[in-house]
Protein backbone atom coordinates (compact mmCIF):
# COMPACT_ATOMS: atom_id res chain seq x y z
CA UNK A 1 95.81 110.98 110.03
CA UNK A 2 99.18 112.16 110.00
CA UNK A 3 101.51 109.85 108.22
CA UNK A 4 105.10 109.75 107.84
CA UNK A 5 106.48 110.10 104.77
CA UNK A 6 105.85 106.68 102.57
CA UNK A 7 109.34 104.52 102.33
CA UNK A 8 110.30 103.10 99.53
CA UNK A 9 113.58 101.13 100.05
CA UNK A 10 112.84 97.42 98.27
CA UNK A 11 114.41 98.51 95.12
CA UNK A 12 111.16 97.88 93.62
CA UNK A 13 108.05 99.61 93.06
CA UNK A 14 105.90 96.22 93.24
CA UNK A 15 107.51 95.61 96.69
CA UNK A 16 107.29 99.06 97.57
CA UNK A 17 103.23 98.85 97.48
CA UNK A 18 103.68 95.47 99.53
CA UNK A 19 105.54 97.81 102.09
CA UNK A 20 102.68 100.07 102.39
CA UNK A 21 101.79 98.93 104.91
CA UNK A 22 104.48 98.44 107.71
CA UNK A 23 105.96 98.46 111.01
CA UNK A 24 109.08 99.94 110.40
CA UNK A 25 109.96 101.22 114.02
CA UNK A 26 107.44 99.11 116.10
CA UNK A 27 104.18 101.12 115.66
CA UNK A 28 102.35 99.87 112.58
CA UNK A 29 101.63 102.03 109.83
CA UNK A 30 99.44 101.97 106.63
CA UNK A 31 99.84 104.81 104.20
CA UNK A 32 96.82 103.75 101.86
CA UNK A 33 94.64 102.99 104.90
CA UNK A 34 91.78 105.88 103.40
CA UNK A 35 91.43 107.62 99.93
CA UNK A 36 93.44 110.16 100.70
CA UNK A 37 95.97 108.37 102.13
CA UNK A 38 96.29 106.06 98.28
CA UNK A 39 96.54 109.28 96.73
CA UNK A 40 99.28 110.48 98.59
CA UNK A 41 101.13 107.46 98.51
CA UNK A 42 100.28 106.90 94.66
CA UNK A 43 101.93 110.75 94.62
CA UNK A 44 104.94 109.88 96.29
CA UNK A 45 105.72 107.13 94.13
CA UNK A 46 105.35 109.01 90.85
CA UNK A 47 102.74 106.15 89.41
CA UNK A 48 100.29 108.95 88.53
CA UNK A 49 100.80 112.63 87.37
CA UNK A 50 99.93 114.90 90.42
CA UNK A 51 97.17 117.08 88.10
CA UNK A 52 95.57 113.82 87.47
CA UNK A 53 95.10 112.56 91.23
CA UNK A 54 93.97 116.00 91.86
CA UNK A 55 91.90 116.25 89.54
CA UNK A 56 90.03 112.71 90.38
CA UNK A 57 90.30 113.39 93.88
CA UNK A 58 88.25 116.98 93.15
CA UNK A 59 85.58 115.11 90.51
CA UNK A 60 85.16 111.61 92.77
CA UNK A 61 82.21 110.81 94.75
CA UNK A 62 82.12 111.18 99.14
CA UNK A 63 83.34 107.41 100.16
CA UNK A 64 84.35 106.51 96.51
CA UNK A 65 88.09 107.18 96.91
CA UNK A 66 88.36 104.70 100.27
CA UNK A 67 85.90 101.98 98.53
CA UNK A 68 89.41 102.16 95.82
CA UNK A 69 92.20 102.37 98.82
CA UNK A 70 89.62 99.37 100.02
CA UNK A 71 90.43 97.80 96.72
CA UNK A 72 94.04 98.99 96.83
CA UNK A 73 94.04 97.07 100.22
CA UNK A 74 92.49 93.97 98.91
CA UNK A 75 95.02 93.31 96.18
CA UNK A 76 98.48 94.17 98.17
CA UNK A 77 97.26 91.34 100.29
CA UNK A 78 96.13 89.37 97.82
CA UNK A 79 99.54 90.19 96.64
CA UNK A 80 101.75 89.68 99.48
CA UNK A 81 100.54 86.00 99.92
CA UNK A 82 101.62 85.52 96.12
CA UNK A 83 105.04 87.14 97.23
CA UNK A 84 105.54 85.15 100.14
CA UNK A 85 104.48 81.99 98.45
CA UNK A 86 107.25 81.94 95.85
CA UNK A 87 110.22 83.97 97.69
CA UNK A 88 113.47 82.61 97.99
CA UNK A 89 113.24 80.37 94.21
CA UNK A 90 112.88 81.51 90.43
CA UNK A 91 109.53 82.03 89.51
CA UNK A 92 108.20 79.54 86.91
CA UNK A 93 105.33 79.10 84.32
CA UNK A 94 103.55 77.22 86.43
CA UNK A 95 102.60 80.22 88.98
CA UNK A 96 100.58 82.00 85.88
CA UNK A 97 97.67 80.00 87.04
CA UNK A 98 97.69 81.88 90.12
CA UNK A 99 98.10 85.46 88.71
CA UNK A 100 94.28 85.78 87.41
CA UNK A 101 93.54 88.52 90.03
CA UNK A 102 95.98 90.22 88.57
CA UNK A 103 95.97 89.80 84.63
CA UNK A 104 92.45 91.17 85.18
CA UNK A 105 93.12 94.11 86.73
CA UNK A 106 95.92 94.80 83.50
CA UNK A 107 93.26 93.67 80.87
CA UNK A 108 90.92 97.32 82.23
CA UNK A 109 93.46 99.41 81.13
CA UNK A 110 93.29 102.14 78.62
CA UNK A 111 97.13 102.82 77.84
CA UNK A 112 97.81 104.05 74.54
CA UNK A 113 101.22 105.71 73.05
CA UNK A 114 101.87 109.52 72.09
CA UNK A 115 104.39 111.43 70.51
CA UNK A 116 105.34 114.76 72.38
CA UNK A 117 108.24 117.04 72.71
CA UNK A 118 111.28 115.57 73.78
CA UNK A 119 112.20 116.24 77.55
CA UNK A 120 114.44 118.85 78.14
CA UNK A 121 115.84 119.25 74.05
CA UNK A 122 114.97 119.27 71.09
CA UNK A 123 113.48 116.37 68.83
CA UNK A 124 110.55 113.94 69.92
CA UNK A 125 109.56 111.26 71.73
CA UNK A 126 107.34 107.85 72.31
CA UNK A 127 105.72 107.99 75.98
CA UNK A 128 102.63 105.71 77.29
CA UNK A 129 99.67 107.85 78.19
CA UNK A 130 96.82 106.42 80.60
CA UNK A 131 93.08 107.44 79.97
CA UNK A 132 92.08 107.90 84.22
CA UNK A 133 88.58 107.52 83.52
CA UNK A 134 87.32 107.11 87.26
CA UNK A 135 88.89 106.99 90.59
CA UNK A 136 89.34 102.90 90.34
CA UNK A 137 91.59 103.97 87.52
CA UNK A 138 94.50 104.49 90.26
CA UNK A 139 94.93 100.97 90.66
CA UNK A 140 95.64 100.17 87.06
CA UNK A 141 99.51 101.82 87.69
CA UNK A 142 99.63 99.49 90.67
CA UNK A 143 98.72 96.60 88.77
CA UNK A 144 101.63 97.50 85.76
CA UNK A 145 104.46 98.15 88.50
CA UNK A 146 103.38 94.05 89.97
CA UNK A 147 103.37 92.29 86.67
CA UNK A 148 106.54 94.41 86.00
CA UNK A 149 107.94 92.48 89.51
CA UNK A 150 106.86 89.29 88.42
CA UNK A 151 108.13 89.25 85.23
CA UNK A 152 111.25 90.98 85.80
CA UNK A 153 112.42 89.95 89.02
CA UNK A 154 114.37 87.14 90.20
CA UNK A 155 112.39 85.57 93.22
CA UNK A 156 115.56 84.11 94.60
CA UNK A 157 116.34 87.85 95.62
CA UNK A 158 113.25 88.91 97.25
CA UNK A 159 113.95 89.17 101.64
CA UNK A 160 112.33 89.97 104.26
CA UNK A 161 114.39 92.46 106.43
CA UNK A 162 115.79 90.69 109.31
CA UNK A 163 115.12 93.55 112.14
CA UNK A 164 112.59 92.44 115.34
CA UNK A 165 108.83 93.11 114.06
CA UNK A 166 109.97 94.55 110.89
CA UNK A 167 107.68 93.21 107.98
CA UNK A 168 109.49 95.13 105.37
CA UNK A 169 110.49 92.98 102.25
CA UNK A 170 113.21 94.11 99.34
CA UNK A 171 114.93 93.14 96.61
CA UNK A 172 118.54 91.95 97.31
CA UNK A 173 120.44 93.59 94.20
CA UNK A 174 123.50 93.60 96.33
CA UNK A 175 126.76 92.09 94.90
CA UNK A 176 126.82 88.99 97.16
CA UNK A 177 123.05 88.91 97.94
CA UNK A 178 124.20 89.88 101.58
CA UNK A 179 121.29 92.62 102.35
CA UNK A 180 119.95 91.82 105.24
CA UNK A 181 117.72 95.11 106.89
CA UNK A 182 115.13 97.19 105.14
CA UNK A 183 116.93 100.45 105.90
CA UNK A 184 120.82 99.94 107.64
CA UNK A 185 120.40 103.49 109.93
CA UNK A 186 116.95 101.93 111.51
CA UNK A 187 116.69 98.08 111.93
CA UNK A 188 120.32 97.44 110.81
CA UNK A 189 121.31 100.10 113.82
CA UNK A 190 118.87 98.59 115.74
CA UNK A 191 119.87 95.00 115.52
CA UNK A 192 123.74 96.25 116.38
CA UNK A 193 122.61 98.11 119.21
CA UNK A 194 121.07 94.74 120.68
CA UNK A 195 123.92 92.80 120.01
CA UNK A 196 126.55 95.19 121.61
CA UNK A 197 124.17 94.81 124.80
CA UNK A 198 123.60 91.01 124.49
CA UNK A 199 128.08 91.23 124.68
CA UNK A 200 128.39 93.76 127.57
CA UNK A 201 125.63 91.53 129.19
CA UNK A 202 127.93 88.23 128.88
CA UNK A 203 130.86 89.79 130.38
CA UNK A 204 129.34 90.59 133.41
């Protein structure tokens, strides 16, 4: 299938996998709808070096990279209901009860720390490794960038972009919490389009 690129506009990575599957300009899209589609879409949001997916897409089994997008699938719905639930308020303690799914999915991973040559100059540095023992390793990156969300983020902030059949949903990090579209050139365009209409209309 021929996908457009993947859009990531919430200002946050966990949102961003909520938004992977859209309608962004009235035909819905999913970019993690197959294997190959999670692996492109895990590419294009940096959560996995390129040589690894590669290299698990090359070593995995036929069907065993869509039974993990079917995974993938499973838990950004799982996900989004969790989202949707507690938008618009802090967070508090009392939604940990609800985040099992998720803490489990954290507790398989093999992350461990190495020191390597400092980026770009001289000297060293700390960075997190990932052991990507099989292809359902993929969703362990997925799983860091949503507890990162829910710990992180202030709930109050999280939107759902106002445009007609858009089901994108952001983080409002603007000064007075005043974002209102996913992206202002498509739905915000969209939405001023249909009002300057609705105005010629009336002064007919």
């Amino acid at each position: 299938m021929n996908r457009p690129p993947a859009m990531f506009i919430a200002d946050s990575l966990g949102l961003d996998f909520l938004n992977s599957v859209a309608t962004p300009v009235d035909i819905p899209v999913d970019w993690i709808d197959d294997g190959d589609g999670l692996i492109d879409w895990l590419e294009q949001a940096k959560l996995v070096p390129a040589d690894e997916l590669h290299a698990l897409r090359a070593g995995a089994k036929p069907g065993e990279m869509d039974k993990v997008a079917d995974q993938a699938r499973a838990l950004r719905e799982w996900f989004r209901g969790f989202v949707l639930e507690h938008a618009g308020r802090p967070l508090t303690a009392k939604a940990l009860r609800e985040l099992g799914p998720l803490n489990s999915l954290l507790a398989r991973d093999e992350a461990f720390l190495q020191i390597v040559p400092r980026h770009g100059e001289e000297g060293l540095s700390l960075q997190a490794m990932r052991r990507w023992r099989s292809p359902e390793s993929l969703l362990l990156p997925v799983g860091e960038a949503l507890a990162k969300f829910v710990c992180e983020e202030d709930f109050s902030h999280v939107k759902g972009c106002e445009g007609h059949n858009c089901t994108m949903l952001f983080a409002d990090h603007t000064h007075r919490r005043a974002r209102r579209w996913c992206v202002m050139a498509v739905c915000g365009n969209r939405a001023k389009q249909a009002a300057h209409r609705s105005r010629l209309k009336s002064r007919r």
